[in-house]
Protein backbone atom coordinates (compact mmCIF):
# COMPACT_ATOMS: atom_id res chain seq x y z
CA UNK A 1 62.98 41.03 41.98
CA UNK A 2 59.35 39.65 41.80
CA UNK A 3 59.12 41.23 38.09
CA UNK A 4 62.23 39.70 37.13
CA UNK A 5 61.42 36.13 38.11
CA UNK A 6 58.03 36.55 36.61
CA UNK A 7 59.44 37.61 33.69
CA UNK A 8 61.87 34.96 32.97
CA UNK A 9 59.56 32.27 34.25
CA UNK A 10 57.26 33.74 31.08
CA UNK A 11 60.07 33.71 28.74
CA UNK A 12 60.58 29.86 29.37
CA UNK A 13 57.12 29.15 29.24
CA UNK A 14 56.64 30.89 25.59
CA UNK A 15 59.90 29.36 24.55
CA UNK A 16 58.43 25.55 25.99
CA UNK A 17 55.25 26.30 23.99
CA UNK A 18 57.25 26.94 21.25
CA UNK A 19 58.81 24.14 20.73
CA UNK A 20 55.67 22.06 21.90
CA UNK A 21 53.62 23.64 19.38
CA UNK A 22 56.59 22.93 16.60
CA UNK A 23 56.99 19.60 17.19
CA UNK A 24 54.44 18.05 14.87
CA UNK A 25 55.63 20.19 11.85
CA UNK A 26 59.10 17.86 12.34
CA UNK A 27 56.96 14.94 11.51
CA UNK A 28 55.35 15.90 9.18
CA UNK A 29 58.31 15.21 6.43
CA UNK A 30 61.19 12.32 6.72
CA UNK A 31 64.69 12.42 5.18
CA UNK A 32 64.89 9.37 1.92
CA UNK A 33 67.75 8.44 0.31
CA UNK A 34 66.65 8.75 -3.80
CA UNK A 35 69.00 6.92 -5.94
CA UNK A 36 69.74 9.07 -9.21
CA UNK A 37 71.83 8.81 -12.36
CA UNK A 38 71.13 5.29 -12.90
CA UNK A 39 71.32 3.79 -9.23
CA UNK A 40 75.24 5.41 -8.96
CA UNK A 41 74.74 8.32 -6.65
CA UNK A 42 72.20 8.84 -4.02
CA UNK A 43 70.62 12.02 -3.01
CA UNK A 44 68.57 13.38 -0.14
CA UNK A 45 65.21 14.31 -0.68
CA UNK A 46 62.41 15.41 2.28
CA UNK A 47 59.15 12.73 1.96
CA UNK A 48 56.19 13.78 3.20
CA UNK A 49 54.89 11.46 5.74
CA UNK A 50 51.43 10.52 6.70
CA UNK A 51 50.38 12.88 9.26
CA UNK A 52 51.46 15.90 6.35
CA UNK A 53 49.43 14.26 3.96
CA UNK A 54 46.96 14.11 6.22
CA UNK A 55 43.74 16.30 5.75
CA UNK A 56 42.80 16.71 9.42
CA UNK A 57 45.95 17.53 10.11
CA UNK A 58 46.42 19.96 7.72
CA UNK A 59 42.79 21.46 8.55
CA UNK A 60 43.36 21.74 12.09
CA UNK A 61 46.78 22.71 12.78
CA UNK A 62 47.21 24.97 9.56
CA UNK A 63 43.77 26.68 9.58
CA UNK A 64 43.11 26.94 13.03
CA UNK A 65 45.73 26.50 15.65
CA UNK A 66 48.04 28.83 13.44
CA UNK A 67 46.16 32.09 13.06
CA UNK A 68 44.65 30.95 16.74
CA UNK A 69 48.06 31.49 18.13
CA UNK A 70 49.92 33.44 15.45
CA UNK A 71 47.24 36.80 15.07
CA UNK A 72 44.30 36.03 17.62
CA UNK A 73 45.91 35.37 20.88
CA UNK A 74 48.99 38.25 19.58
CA UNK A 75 46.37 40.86 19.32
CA UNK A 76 44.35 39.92 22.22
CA UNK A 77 47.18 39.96 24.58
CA UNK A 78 48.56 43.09 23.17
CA UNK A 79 44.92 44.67 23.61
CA UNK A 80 44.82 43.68 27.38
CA UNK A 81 48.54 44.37 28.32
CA UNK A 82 48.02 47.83 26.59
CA UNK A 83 44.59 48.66 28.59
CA UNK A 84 46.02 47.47 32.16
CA UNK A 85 48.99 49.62 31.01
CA UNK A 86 46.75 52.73 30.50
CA UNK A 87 44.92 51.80 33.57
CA UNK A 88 47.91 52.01 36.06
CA UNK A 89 49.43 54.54 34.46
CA UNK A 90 46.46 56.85 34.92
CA UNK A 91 46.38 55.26 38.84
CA UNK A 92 49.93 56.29 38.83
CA UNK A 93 48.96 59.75 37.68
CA UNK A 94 46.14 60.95 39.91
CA UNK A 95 48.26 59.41 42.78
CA UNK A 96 50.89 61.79 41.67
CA UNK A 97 49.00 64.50 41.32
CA UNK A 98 47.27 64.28 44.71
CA UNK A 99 50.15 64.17 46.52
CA UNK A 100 51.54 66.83 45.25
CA UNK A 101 48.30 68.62 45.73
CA UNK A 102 47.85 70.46 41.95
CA UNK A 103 44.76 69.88 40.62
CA UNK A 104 44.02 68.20 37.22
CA UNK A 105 43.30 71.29 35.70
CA UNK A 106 46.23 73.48 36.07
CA UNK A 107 48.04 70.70 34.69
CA UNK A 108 46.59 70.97 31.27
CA UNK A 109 46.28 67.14 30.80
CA UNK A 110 42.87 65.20 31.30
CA UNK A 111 42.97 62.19 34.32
């Protein structure tokens, strides 16, 4: 029960960060109403705004934040999931093994 609240209560944080972490990329563009065909139709066009025009902007959420949280903090938190993983399994293992009193090497794995 413990791993299922903990699990869901991780599933609405990445899906709050989500959205958080979206929410300047809907300003950076506004909707405009473009007149066309000499003033008798109008069409709807995206404008960029300020902030996506804006260098900083671009510089800090495009170049860093982005492959901060899109490859970096991926990887990193695959690497340590996967090595506390291997750790408890291996726990799990020589546990095992101990209790049902074989020894490692009549097994024919390495603990």
């Amino acid at each position: 029960m413990l791993i299922a609240v903990g699990g869901r209560s991780g599933v609405a944080a990445v899906a709050m960060f989500s959205v958080a972490f979206n929410v300047p990329r809907w300003m950076e563009s506004k909707l405009v109403r473009v007149p066309i065909n000499n003033g008798t139709q109008l069409i709807n066009t995206l404008q960029r705004t300020e902030l996506g025009d804006s260098y900083v902007y671009q510089l800090v959420y495009f170049d860093a934040l982005y492959y901060i949280f899109m490859f970096v903090l991926p990887l990193v938190l695959l690497t340590v999931f996967n090595s506390r993983l291997i750790v408890v399994y291996r726990r799990f293992r020589r546990k095992r093994i101990a209790l049902r009193g074989v020894s490692s090497s009549s097994t024919g794995y390495r603990v």
